[in-house]
Protein backbone atom coordinates (compact mmCIF):
# COMPACT_ATOMS: atom_id res chain seq x y z
CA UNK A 1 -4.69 81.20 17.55
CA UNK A 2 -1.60 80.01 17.13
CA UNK A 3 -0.32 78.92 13.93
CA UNK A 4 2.73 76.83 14.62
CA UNK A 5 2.37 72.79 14.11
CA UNK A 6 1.76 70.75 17.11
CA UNK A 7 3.91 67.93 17.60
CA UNK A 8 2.96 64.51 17.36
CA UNK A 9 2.42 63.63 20.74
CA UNK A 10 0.19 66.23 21.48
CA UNK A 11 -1.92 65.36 18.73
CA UNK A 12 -2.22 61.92 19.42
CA UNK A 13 -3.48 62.81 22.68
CA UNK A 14 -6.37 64.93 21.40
CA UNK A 15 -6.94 62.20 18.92
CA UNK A 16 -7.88 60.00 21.74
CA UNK A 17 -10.59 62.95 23.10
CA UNK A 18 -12.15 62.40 20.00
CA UNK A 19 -12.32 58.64 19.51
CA UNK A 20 -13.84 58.35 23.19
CA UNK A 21 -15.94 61.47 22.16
CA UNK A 22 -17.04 61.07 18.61
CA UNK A 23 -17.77 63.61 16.13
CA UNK A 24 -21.27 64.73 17.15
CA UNK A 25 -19.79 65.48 20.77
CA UNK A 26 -16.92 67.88 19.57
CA UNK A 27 -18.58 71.42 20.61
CA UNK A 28 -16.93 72.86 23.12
CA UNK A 29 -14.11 70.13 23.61
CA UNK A 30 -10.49 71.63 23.93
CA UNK A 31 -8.64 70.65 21.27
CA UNK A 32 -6.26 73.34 20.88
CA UNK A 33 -3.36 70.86 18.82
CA UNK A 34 -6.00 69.86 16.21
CA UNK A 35 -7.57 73.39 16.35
CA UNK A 36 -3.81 75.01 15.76
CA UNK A 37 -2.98 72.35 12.83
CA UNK A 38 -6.36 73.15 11.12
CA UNK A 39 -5.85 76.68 11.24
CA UNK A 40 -2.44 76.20 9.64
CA UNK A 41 -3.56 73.33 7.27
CA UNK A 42 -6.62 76.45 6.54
CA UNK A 43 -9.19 73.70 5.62
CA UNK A 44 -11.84 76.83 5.18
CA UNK A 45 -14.53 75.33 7.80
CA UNK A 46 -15.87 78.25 9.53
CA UNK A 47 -16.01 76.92 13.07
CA UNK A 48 -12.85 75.12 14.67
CA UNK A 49 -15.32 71.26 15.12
CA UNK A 50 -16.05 71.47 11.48
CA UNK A 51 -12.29 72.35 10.94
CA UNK A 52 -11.46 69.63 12.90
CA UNK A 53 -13.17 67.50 11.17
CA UNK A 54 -12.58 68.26 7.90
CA UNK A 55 -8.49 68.22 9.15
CA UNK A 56 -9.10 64.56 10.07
CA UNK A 57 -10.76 63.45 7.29
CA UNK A 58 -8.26 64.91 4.72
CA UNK A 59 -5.79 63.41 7.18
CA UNK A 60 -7.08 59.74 6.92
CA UNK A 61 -7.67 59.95 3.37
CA UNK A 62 -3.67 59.64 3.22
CA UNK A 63 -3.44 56.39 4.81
CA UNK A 64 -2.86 53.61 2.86
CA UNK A 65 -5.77 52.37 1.42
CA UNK A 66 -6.95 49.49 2.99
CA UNK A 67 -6.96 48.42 7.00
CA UNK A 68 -5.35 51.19 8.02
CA UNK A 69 -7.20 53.34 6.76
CA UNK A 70 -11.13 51.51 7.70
CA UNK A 71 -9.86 51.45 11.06
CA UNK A 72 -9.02 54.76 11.58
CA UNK A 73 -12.17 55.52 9.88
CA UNK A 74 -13.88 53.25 12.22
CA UNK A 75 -12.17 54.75 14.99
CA UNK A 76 -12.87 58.04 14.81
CA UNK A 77 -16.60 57.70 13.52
CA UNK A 78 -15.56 59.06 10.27
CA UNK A 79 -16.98 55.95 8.38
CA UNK A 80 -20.53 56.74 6.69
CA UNK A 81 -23.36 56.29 9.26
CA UNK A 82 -20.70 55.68 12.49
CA UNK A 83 -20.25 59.24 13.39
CA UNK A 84 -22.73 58.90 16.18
CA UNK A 85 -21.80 55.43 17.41
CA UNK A 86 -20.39 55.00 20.80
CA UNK A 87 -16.74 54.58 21.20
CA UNK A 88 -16.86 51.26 22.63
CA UNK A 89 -19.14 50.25 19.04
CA UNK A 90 -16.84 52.03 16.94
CA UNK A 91 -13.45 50.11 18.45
CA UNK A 92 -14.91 46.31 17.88
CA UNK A 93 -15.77 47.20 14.44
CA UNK A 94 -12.21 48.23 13.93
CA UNK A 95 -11.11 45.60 15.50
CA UNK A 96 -12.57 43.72 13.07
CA UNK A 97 -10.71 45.14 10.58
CA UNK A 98 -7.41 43.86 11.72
CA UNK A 99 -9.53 40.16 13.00
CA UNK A 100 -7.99 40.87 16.51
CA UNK A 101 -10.07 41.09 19.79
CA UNK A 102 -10.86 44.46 21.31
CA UNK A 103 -8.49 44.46 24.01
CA UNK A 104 -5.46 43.91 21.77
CA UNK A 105 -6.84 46.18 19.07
CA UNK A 106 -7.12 48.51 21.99
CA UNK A 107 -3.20 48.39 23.48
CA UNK A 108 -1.84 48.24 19.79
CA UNK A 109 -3.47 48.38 16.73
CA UNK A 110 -5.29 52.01 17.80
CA UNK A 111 -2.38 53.38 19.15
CA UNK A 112 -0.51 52.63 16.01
CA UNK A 113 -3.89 53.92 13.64
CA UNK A 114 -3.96 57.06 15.61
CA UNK A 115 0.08 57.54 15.61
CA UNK A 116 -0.49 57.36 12.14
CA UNK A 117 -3.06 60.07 11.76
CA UNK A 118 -1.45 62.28 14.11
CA UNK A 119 1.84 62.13 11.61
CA UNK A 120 -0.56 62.96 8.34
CA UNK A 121 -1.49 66.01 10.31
CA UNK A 122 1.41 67.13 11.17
CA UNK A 123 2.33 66.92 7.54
CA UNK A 124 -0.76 68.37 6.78
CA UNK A 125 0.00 71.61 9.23
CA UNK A 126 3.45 72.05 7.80
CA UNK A 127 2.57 72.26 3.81
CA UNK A 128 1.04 75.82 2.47
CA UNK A 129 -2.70 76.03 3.05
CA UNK A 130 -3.31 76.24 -1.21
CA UNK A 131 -1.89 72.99 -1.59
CA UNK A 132 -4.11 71.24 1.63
CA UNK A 133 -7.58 73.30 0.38
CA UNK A 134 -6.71 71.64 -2.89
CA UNK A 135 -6.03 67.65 -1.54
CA UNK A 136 -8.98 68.52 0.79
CA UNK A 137 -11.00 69.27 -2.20
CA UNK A 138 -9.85 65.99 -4.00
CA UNK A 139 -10.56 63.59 -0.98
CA UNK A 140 -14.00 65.19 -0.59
CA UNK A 141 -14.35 64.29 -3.95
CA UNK A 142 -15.78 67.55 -4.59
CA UNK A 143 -15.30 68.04 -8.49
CA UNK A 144 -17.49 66.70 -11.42
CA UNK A 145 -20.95 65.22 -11.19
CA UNK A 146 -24.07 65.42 -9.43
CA UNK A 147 -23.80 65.74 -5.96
CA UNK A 148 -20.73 65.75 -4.14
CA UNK A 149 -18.35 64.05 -0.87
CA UNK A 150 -18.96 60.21 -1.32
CA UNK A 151 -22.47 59.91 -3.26
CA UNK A 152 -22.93 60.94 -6.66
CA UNK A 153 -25.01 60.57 -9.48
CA UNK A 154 -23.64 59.62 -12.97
CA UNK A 155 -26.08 59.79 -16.25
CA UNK A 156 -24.57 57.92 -19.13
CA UNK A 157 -26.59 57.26 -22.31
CA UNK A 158 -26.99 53.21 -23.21
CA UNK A 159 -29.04 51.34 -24.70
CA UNK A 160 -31.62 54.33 -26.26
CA UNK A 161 -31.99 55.99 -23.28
CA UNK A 162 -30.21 57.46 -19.87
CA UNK A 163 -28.62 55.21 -17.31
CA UNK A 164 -28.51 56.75 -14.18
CA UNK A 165 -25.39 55.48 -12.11
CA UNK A 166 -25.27 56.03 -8.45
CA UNK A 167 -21.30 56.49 -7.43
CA UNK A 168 -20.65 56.08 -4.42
CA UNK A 169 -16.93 56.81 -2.99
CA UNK A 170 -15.95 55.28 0.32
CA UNK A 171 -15.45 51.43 1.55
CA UNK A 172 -18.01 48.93 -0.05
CA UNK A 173 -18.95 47.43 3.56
CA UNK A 174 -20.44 50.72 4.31
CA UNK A 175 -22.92 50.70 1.12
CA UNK A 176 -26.60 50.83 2.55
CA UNK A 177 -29.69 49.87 0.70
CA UNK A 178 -28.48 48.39 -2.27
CA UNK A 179 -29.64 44.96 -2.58
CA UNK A 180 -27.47 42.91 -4.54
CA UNK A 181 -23.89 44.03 -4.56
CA UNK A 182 -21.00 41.83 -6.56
CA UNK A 183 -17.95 40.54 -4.77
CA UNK A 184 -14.94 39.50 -6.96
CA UNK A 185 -13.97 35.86 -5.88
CA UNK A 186 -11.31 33.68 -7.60
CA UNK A 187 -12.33 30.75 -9.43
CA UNK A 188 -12.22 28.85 -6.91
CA UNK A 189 -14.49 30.04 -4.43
CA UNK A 190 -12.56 30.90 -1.82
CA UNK A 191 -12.57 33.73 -0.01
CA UNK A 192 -10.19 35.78 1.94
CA UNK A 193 -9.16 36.12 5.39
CA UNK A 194 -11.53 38.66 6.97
CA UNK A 195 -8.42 40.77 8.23
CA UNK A 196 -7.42 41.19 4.24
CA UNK A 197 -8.01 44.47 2.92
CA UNK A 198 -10.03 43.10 -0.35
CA UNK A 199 -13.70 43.84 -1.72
CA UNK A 200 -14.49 40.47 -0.81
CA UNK A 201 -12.91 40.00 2.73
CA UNK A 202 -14.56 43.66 3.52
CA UNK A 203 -17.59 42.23 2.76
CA UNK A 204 -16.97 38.88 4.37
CA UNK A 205 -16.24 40.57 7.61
CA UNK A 206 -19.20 42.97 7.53
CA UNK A 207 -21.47 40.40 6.79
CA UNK A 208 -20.31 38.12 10.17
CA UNK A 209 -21.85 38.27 13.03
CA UNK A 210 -20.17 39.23 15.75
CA UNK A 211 -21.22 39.20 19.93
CA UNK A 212 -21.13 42.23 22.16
CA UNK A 213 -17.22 41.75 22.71
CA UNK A 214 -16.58 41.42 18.90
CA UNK A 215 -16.07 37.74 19.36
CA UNK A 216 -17.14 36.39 15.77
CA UNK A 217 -20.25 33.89 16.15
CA UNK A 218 -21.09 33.31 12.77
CA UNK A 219 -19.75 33.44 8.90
CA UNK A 220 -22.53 33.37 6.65
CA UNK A 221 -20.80 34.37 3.15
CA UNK A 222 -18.53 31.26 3.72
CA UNK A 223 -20.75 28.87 4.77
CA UNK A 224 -23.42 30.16 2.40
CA UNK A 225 -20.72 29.68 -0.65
CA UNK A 226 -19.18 26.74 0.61
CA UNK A 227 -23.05 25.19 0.69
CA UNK A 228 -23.81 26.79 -3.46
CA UNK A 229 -20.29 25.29 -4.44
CA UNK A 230 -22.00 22.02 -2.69
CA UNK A 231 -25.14 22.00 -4.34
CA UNK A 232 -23.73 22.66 -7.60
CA UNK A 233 -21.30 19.78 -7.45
CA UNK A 234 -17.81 22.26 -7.61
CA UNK A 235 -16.89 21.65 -4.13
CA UNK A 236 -13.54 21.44 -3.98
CA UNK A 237 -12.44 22.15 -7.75
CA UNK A 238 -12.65 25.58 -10.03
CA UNK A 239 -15.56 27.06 -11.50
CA UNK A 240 -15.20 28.77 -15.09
CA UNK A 241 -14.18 32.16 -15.11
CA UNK A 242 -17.09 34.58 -15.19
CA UNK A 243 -19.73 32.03 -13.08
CA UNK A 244 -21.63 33.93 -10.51
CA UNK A 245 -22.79 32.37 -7.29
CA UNK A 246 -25.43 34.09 -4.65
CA UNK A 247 -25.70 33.77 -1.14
CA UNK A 248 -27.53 35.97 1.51
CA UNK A 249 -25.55 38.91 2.58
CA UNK A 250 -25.18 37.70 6.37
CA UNK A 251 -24.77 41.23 8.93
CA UNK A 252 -25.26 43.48 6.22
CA UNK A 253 -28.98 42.82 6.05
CA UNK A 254 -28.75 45.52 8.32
CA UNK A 255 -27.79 48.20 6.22
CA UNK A 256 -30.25 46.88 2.97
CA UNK A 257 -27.99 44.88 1.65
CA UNK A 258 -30.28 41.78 0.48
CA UNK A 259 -27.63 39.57 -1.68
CA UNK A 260 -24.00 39.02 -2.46
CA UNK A 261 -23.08 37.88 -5.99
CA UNK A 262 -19.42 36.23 -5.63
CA UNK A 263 -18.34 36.39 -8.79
CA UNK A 264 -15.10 34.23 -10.26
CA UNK A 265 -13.04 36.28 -12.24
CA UNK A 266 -9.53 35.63 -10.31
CA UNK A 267 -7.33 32.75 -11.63
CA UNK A 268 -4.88 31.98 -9.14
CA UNK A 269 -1.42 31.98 -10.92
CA UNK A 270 0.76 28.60 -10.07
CA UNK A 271 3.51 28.77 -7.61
CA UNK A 272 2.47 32.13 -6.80
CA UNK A 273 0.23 34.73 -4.34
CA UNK A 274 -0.83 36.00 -7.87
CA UNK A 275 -3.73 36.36 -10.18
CA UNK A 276 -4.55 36.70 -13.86
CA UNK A 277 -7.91 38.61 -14.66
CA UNK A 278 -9.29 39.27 -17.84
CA UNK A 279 -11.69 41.99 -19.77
CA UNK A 280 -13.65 39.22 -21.14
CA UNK A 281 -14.20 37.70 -17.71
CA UNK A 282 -14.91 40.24 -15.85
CA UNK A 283 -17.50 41.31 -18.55
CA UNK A 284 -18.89 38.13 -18.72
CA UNK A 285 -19.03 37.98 -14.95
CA UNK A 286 -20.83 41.33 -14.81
CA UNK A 287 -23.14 40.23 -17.42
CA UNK A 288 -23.98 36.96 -15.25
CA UNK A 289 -24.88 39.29 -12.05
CA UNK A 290 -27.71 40.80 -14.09
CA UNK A 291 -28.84 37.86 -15.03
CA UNK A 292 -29.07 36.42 -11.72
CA UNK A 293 -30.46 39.78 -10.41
CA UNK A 294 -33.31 39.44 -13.04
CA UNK A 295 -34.02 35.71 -11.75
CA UNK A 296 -34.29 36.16 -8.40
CA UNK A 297 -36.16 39.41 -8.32
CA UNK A 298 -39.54 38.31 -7.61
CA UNK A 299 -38.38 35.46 -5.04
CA UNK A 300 -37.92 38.46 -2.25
CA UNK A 301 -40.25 40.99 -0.98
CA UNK A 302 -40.19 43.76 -2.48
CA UNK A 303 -38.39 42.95 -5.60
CA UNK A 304 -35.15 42.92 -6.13
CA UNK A 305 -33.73 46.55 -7.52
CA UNK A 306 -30.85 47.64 -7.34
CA UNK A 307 -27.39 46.10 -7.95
CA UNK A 308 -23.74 47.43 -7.34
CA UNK A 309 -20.69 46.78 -8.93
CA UNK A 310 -16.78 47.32 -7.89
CA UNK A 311 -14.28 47.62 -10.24
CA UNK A 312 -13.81 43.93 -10.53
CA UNK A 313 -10.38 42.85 -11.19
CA UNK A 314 -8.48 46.19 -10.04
CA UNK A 315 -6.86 44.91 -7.19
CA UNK A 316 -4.85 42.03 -7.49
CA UNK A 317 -6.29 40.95 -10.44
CA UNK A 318 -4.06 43.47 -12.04
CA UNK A 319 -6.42 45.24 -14.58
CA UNK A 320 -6.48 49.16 -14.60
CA UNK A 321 -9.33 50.94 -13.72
CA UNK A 322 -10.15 51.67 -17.00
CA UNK A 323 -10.16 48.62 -17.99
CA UNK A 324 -12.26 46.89 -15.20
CA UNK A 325 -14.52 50.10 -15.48
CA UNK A 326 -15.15 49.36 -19.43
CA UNK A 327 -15.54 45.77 -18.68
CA UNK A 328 -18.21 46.18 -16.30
CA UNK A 329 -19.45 49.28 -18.54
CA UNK A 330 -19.57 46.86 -21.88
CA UNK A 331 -22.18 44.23 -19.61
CA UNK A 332 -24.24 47.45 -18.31
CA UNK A 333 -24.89 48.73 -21.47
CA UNK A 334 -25.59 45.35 -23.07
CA UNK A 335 -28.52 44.95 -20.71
CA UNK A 336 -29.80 48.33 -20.94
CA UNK A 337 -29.65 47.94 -24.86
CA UNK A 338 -32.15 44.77 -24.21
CA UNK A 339 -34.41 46.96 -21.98
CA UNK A 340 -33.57 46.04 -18.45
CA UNK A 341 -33.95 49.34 -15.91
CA UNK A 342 -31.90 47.89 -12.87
CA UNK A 343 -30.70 51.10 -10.40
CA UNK A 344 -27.03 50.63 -11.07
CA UNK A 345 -24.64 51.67 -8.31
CA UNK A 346 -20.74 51.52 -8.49
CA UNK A 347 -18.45 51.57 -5.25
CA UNK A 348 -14.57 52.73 -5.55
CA UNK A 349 -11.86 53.80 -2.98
CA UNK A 350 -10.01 56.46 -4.96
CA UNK A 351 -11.03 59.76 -6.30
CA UNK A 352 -8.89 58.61 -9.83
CA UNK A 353 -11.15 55.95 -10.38
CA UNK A 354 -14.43 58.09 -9.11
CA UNK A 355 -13.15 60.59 -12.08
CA UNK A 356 -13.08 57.70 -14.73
CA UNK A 357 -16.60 56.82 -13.84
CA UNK A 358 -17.97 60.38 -13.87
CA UNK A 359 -15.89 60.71 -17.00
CA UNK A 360 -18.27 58.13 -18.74
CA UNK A 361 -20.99 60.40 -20.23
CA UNK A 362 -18.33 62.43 -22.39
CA UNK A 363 -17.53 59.34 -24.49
CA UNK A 364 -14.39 58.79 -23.20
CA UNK A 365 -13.28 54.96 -23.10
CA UNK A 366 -12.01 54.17 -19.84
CA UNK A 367 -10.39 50.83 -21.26
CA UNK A 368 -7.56 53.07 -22.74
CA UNK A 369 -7.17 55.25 -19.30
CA UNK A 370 -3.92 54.25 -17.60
CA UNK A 371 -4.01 53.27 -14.28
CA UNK A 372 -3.73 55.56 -11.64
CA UNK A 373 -1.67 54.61 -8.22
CA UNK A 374 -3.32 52.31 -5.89
């Protein structure tokens, strides 16, 4: 085989054979650009469709974190539980992403995705094969804990006994059978534009409902939290840092998800597109999602179980992941202390912040960790 890079354009082309193919339908396809790149990238699959795959997946995992990178995810069925999904499934979900409708996403948004992919690969083909074995490695997520790729399993002593976190490392909209998980929300309830590339606006857009031509139909986590900020008489003014407010979980009843808990620990910084997040708040915050989990519990069928937490705050909000890790950590360990035995899940993006949590166990305070590059 050849092991000079392919060039962009024949790349991009094969990257098309594989969107309208998806990855259970790669045997036998000729790919020989992607083949030729993985050789050279030496991803150490033994047959050229797991190469392939593997070469895609590393390449992706370079893209900016965020819409870019879901949709090209999306796109090429290398999102968790999409790698059998037909094409046409797999492009309104990423058009979703961006909030356009299929036909632009088509002309484009997924010709710019897949331009970008094809350029990470050619990158990818032209740097020694030690160095892309060892970022493959770090995207798969490969080192430390139980388990490996985007699940793991995290046992932390709290409370007189062993926590057992679930990690899981990929977008939160593709978490499955959790049933509460907790959105970060600013104070005052409002949530972001579905195309944003937030916790909560993933979640908002994989919760809506959407009709065969990805034409949106319904928005349940905003109507749901416009209707609690009604009820509880904050409708149009801020809530107190740290409050917690539950709705349904819309579209992503689907995957298990039961409940999202929208939790206010944003404050919106005058005159600016900026927010100010605190420990305490998040903590607090945290703290308030167990609670709630432990009230509604035996209002659904069966009980309420498991909960899932990001690293509130992280994003905009500023805070390290250290310190939105030990924040969320301090409320955790509170409850376990007072004998609570929720399942305990946490979702990040990054494999820096997947090593702080799995770094937990050795005593290690991740509020002093600096924070590593979003």
């Amino acid at each position: 085989m050849a092991s000079t890079a392919p060039d962009v354009a024949s790349l991009l082309s094969e990257l098309k054979k594989v969107r309208r193919a998806g990855l259970v339908r790669l045997r036998g396809r000729a790919l020989p650009a992607l083949e030729s790149a993985a050789a050279v990238a030496a991803t150490g699959a033994r047959t050229p469709g797991a190469a392939v795959e593997e070469l895609l997946r590393l390449a992706v995992s370079r893209l900016d974190a965020g819409t870019l990178r879901t949709a090209a995810e999306y796109t090429l069925g290398l999102a968790q539980g999409t790698r059998d999904w037909p094409a046409a499934s797999r492009r309104v979900r990423a058009a979703s992403v961006y909030g356009v409708s299929v036909e632009r996403f088509r002309k484009d948004h997924e010709v710019m995705v897949l331009g970008q992919v094809a350029e990470h690969i050619v990158g990818l083909a032209g740097q020694p094969a030690a160095v892309a074995v060892g970022a493959a490695a770090a995207a798969a997520g490969t080192a430390g804990g139980d388990g490996s790729g985007t699940h793991r399993t995290v046992r932390v002593a709290a409370g007189g006994r062993t926590v057992v976190l679930s990690l899981h490392v990929h977008p939160v909209d593709l978490l499955r059978d959790v049933d509460a998980v907790v959105s970060p929300v600013n104070v005052h309830l409002a949530l972001p534009e579905r195309f944003k590339s937030s916790v909560a606006a993933s979640l908002r857009r994989a919760a809506a409902v959407h009709g065969v031509t990805g034409d949106l139909l319904a928005d349940p986590l905003r109507d749901e939290l416009l209707g609690w900020a009604s009820r509880h008489g904050v409708a149009g003014r801020a809530v107190l840092a740290g409050t917690v407010a539950a709705t349904g979980a819309g579209a992503l009843t689907g995957q298990g998800v039961r409940r999202i808990y929208h939790a206010a620990v944003a404050v919106p910084r005058a005159g600016t597109n900026d927010y100010d997040v605190l420990q305490s708040d998040v903590t607090r915050a945290a703290s308030r999602a167990l609670a709630v989990l432990a009230e509604e519990r035996h209002r659904f069928d069966p009980p309420l179980r498991s909960v899932c937490f990001p690293l509130l705050g992280s994003g905009r909000g500023g805070l390290s992941y250290g310190a939105s890790l030990a924040a969320v950590w301090a409320a955790v360990e509170a409850d376990a202390a007072r004998g609570a035995d929720w399942d305990i899940h946490v979702v990040v993006r990054s494999p820096e912040a997947a090593a702080l949590v799995e770094r937990l166990p050795a005593g290690i305070r991740p509020a002093h960790d600096r924070r590593a590059t979003r």
